[in-house]
Protein backbone atom coordinates (compact mmCIF):
# COMPACT_ATOMS: atom_id res chain seq x y z
CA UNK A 1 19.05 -6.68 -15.08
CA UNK A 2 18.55 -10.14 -13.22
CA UNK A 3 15.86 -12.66 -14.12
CA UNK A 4 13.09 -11.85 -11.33
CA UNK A 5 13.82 -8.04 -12.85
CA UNK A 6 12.94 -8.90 -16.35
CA UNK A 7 10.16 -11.46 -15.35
CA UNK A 8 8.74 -8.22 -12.93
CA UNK A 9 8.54 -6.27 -16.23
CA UNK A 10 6.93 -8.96 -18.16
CA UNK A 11 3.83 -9.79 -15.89
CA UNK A 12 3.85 -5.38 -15.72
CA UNK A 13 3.79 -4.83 -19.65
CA UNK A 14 1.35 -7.96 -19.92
CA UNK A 15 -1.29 -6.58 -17.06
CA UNK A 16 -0.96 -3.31 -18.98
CA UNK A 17 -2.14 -5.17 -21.97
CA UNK A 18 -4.72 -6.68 -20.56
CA UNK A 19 -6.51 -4.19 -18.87
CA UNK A 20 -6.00 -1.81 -21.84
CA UNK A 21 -8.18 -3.79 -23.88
CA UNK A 22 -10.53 -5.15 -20.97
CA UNK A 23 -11.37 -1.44 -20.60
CA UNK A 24 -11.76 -0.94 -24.58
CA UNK A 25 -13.91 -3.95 -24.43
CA UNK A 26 -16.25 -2.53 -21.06
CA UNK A 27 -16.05 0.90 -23.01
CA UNK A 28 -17.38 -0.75 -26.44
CA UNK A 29 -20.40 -2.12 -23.95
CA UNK A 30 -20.82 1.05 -22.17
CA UNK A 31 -21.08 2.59 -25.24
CA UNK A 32 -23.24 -0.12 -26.72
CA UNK A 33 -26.15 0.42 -23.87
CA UNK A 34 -25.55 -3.13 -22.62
CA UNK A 35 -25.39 -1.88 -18.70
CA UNK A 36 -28.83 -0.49 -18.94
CA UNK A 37 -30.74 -3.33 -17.81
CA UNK A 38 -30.95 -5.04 -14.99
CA UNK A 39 -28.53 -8.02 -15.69
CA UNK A 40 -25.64 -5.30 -15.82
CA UNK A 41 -24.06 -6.60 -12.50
CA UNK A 42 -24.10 -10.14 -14.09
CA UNK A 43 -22.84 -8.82 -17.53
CA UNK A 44 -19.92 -7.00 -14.99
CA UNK A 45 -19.05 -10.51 -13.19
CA UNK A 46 -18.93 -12.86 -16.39
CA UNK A 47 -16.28 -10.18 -17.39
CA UNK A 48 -14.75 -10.23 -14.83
CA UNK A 49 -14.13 -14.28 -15.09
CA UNK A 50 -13.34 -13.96 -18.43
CA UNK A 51 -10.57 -11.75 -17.38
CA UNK A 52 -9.19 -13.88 -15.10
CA UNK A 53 -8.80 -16.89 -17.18
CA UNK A 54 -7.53 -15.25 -20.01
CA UNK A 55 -5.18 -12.77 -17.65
CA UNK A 56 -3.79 -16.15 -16.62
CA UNK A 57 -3.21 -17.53 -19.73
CA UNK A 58 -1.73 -14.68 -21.49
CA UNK A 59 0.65 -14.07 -18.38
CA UNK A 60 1.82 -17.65 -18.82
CA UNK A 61 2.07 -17.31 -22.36
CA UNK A 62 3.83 -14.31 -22.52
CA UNK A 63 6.36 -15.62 -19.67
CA UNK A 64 7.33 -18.73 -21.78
CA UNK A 65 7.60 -16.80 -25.18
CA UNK A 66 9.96 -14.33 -23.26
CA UNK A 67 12.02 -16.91 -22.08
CA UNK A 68 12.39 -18.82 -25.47
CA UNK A 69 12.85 -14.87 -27.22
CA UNK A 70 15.46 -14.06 -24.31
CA UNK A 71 17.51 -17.78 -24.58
CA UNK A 72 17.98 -17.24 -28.26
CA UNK A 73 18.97 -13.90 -27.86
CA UNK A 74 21.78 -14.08 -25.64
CA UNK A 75 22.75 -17.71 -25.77
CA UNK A 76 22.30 -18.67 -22.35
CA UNK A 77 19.42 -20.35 -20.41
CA UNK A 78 17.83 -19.08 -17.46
CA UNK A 79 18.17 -19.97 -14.12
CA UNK A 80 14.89 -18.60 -11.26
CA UNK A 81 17.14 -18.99 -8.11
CA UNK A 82 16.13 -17.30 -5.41
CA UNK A 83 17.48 -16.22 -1.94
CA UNK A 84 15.93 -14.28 0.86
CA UNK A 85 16.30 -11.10 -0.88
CA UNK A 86 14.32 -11.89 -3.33
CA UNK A 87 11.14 -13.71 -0.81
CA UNK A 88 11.00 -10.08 0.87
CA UNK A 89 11.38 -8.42 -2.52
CA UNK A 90 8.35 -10.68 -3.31
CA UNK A 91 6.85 -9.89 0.63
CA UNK A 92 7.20 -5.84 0.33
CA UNK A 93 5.76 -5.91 -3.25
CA UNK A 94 2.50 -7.94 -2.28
CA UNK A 95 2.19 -5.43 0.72
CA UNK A 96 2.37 -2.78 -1.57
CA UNK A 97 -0.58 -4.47 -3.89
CA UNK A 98 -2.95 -5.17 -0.50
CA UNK A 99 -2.45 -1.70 0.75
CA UNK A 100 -3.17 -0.25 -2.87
CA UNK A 101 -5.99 -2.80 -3.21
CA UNK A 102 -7.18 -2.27 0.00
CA UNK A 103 -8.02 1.57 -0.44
CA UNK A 104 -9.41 0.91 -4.12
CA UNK A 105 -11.89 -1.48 -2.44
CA UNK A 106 -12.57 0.78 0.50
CA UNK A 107 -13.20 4.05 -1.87
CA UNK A 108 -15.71 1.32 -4.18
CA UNK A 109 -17.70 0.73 -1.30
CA UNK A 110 -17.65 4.26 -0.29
CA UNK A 111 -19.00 4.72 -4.06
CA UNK A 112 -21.49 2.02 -3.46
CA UNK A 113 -22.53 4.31 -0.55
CA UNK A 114 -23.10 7.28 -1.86
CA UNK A 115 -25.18 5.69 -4.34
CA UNK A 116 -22.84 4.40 -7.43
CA UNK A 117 -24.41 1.67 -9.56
CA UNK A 118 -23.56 -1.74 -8.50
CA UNK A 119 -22.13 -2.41 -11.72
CA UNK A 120 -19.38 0.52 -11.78
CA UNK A 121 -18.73 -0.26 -8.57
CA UNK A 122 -17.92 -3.59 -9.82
CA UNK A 123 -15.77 -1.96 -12.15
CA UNK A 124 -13.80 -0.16 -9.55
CA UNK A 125 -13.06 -2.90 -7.79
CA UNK A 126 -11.50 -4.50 -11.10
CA UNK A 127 -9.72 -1.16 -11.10
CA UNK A 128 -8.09 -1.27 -8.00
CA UNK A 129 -6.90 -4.75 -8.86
CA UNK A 130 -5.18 -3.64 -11.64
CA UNK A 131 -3.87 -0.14 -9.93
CA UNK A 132 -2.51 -2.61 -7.04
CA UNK A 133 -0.89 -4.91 -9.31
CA UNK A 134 1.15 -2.87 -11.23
CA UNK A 135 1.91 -0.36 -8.18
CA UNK A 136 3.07 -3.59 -6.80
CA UNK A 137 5.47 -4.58 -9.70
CA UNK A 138 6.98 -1.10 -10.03
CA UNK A 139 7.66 -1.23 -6.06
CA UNK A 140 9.64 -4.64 -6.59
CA UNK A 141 11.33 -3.18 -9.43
CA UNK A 142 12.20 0.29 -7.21
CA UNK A 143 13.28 -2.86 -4.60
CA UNK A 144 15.52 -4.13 -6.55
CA UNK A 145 16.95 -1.68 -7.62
CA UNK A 146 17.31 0.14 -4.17
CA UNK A 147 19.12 -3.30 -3.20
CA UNK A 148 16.79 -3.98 -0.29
């Protein structure tokens, strides 16, 4: 397995993570009443940020603790060369997170429509993210492993 294949599998298993327990945390305040009032959207959007930030800083975390775990393991040190393979490896796979994106966000404003609180719709979006970015990763993985 090359380096971008293991790195792809990282930032996968770490989004997985992530949105595992942001869901578990939106379920706990589902579950808790807290999208009853109206501040709901706002409670929806500070998650949201807080998801970011720490999405970032886990993914970065988790990248340099993999590389420490991996350069003990097998002795050798890594080296993130990359050729034009690899840029259209990157290309196809963020085509494959806008178009998977792009229909989340298109069927949460077709929820909005049909009358969806603003809140899950919110939620949806945050979905599709997630849905796009690890569609995305397992297409650069299938990529790879194709030999495109």
């Amino acid at each position: 397995m090359s380096n971008q294949e293991k790195n792809i599998c990282v930032s996968l298993i770490s989004a997985i993570i992530m949105f595992a327990l942001y869901g578990v945390y939106m379920f706990e305040m589902y579950q808790e009443g807290r999208f009853d009032g109206a501040d709901a959207s706002s409670l929806v959007g500070k998650s949201i940020f807080v998801l970011i930030g720490v999405s970032i800083v886990v993914s970065i975390i988790v990248q340099i603790l993999f590389s420490i775990i991996h350069s003990i393991a097998t002795k050798e040190c890594e080296h993130s060369i990359s050729d034009e393979r690899d840029k259209l490896i990157e290309l196809k796979g963020m085509q494959v997170f806008s178009s998977a994106f792009g229909i989340g966000f298109v069927g949460s404003m077709g929820a909005l429509a049909l009358g969806t609180a603003p809140y899950m719709v919110f939620c949806l979006i945050t979905f599709s993210m997630f849905v796009g970015s690890v569609v995305g990763d397992i297409a650069k993985l299938f990529f790879y492993h194709r030999g495109v």
